[in-house]
C-alpha atoms as a PDB file:
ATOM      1  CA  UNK A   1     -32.093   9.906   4.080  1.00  0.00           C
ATOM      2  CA  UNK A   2     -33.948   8.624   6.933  1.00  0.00           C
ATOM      3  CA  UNK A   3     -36.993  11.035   7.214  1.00  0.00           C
ATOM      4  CA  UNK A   4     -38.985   7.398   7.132  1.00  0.00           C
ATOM      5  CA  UNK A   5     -37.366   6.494  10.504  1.00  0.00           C
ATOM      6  CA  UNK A   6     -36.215   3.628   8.836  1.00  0.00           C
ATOM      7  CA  UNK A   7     -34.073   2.140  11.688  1.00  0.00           C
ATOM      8  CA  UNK A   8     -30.325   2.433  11.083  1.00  0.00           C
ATOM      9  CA  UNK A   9     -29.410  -1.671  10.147  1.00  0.00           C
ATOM     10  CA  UNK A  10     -31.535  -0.705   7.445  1.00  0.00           C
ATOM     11  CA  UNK A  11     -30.177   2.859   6.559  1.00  0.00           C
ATOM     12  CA  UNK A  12     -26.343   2.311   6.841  1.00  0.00           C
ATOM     13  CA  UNK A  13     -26.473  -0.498   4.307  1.00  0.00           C
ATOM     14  CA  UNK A  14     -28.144   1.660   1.906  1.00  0.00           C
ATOM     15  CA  UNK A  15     -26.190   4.385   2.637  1.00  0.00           C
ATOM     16  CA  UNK A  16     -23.252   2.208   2.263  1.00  0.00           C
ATOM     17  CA  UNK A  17     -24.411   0.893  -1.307  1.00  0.00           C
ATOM     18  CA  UNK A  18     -25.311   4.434  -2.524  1.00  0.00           C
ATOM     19  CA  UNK A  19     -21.496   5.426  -1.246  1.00  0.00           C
ATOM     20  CA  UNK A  20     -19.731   2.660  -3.294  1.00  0.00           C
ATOM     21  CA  UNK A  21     -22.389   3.300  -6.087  1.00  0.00           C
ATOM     22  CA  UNK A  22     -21.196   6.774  -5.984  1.00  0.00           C
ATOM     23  CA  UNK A  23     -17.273   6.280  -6.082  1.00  0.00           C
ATOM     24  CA  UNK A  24     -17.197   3.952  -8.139  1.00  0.00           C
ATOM     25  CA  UNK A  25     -18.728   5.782 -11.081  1.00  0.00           C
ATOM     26  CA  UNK A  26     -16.650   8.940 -10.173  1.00  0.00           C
ATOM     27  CA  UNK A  27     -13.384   6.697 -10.534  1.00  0.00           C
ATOM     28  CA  UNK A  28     -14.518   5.120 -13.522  1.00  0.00           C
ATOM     29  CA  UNK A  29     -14.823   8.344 -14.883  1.00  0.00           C
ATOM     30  CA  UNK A  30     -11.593   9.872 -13.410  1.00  0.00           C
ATOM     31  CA  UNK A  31      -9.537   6.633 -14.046  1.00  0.00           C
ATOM     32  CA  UNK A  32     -10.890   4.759 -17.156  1.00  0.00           C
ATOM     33  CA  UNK A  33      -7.826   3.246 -18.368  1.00  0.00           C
ATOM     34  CA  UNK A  34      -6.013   2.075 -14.948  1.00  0.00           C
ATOM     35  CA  UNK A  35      -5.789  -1.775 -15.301  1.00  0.00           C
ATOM     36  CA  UNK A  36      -6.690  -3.685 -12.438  1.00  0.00           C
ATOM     37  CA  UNK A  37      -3.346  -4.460 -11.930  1.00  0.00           C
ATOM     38  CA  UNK A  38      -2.770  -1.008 -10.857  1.00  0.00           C
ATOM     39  CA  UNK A  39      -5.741  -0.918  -9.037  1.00  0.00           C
ATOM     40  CA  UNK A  40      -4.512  -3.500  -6.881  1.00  0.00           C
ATOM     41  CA  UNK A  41      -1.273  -2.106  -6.214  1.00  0.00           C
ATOM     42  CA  UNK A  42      -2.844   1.389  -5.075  1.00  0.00           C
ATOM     43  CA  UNK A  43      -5.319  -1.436  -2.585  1.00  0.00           C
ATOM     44  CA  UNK A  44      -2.362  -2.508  -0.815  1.00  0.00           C
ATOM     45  CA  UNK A  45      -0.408   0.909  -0.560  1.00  0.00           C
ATOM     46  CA  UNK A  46      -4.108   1.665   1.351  1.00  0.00           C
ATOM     47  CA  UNK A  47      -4.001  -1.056   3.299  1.00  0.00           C
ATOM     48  CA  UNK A  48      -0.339  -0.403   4.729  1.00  0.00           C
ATOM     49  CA  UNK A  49      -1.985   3.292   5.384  1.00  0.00           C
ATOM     50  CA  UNK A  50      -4.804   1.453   7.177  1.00  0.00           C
ATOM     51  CA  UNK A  51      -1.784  -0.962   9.303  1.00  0.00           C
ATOM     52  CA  UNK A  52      -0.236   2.161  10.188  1.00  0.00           C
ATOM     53  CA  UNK A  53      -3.738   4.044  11.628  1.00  0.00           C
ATOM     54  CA  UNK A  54      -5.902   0.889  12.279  1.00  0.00           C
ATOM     55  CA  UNK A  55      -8.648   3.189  13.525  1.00  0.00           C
ATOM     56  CA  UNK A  56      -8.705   5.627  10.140  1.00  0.00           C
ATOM     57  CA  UNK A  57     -12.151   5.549   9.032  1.00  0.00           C
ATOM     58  CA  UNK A  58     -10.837   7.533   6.104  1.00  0.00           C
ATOM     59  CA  UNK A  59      -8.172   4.983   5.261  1.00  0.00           C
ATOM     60  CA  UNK A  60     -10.974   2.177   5.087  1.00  0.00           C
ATOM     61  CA  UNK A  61     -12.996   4.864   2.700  1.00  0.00           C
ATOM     62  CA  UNK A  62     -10.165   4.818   0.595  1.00  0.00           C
ATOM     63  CA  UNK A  63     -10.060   0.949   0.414  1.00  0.00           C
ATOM     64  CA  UNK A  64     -13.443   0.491   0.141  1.00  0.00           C
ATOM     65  CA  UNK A  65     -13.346   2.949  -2.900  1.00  0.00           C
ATOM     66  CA  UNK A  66     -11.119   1.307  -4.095  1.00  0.00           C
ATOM     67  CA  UNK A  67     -12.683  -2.092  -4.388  1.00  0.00           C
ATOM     68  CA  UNK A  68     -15.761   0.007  -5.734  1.00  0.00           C
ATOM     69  CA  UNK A  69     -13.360   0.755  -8.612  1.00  0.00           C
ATOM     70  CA  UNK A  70     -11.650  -2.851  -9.030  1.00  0.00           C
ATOM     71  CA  UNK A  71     -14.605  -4.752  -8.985  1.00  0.00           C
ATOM     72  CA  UNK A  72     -16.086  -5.910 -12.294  1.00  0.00           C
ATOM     73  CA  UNK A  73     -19.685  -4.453 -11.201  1.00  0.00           C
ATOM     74  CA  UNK A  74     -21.038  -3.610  -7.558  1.00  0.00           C
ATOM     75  CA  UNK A  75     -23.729  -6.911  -8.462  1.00  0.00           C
ATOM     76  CA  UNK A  76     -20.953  -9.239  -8.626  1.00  0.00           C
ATOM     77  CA  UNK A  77     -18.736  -8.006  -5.838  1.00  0.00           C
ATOM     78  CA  UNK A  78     -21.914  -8.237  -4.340  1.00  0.00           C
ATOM     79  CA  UNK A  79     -22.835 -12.069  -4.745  1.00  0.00           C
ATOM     80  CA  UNK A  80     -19.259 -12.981  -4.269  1.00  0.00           C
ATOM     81  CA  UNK A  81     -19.837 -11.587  -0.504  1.00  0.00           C
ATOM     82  CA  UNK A  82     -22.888 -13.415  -0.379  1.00  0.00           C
ATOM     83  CA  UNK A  83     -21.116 -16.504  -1.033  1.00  0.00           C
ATOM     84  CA  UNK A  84     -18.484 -16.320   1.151  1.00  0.00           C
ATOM     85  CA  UNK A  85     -20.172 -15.388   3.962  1.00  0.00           C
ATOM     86  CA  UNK A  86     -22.069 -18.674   3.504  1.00  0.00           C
ATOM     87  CA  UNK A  87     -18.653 -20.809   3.151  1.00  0.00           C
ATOM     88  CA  UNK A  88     -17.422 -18.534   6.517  1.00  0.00           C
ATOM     89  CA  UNK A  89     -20.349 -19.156   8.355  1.00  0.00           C
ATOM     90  CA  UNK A  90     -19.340 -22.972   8.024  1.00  0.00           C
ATOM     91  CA  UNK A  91     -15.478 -22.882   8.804  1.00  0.00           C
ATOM     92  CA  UNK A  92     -14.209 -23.324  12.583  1.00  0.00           C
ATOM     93  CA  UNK A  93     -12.561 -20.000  13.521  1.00  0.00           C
ATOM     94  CA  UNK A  94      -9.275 -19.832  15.463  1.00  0.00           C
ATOM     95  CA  UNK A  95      -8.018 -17.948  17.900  1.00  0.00           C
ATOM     96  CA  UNK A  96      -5.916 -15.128  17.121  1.00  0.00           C
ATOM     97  CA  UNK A  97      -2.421 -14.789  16.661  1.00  0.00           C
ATOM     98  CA  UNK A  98       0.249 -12.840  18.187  1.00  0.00           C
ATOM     99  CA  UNK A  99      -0.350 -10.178  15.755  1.00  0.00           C
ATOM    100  CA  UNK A 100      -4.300 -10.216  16.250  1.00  0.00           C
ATOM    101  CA  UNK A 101      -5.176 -11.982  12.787  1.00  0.00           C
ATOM    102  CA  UNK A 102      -8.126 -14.356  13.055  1.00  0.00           C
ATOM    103  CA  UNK A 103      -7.439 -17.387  10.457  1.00  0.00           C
ATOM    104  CA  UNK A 104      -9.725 -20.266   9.520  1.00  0.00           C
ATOM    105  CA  UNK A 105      -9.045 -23.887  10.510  1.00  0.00           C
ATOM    106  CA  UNK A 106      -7.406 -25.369   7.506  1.00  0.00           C
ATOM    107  CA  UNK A 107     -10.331 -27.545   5.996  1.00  0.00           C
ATOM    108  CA  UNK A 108     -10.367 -31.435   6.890  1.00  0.00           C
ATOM    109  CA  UNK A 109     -10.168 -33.684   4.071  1.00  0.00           C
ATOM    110  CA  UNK A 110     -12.285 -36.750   4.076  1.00  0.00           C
END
C-alpha cells in the first residue's frame, strides 16, 4: 500500500481504518443477529485474554475487531474518539497506580 512512499504516520492509520473497515463488515455478515449485549460480553472475555498476555498484538486485534463490530458505524466510533481526545487533552493526568493504571484527576467543581 505504500508504493507512494507515503511516510508511515500516514500509512498505518489508513491501514488501520481499512482493517476495522474490513472486520467489521465480515462480522456483520458472520454475526448479524448478536445483540450488542453479547458483543460486549465477548469485549471483556478479550480483554481478560489481553490482562493475561499484555503484549498479544493478536489479543488487541481481537478487541479492536470487536469494537469494529459493536460500534453503530466506523463514522461515529470515529467522532466519539475525536471528542474525547479533546476532553483528555484537557484533564490533569495522575500518576499510576500500583497496578500501572493511569486515571484522570477527578474534575473540580466550581
Amino acid at each position: 500500500m505504500n508504493d507512494a512512499k507515503l511516510p508511515d504516520w500516514v500509512v498505518e492509520p489508513l491501514r488501520l481504518g481499512l482493517a476495522f473497515g474490513a472486520f467489521r463488515q465480515w462480522a456483520l455478515t458472520q454475526f448479524p443477529n448478536q445483540p450488542a449485549s453479547g458483543k460486549a460480553m465477548h469485549l471483556i472475555a478479550e480483554a481478560v485474554e489481553l490482562w493475561e498476555a499484555p503484549g498479544s498484538v493478536e489479543e488487541m486485534a481481537d478487541i479492536a475487531g470487536i469494537l469494529s463490530h459493536l460500534a453503530p458505524s466506523l463514522g461515529e466510533l470515529a467522532e466519539a474518539m475525536e471528542l474525547k481526545l479533546m476532553v483528555n487533552r484537557r484533564r490533569t493526568w495522575l500518576p499510576p497506580d500500583p497496578n500501572g493504571v493511569i486515571r484522570h484527576a477527578p474534575a473540580v467543581q466550581p
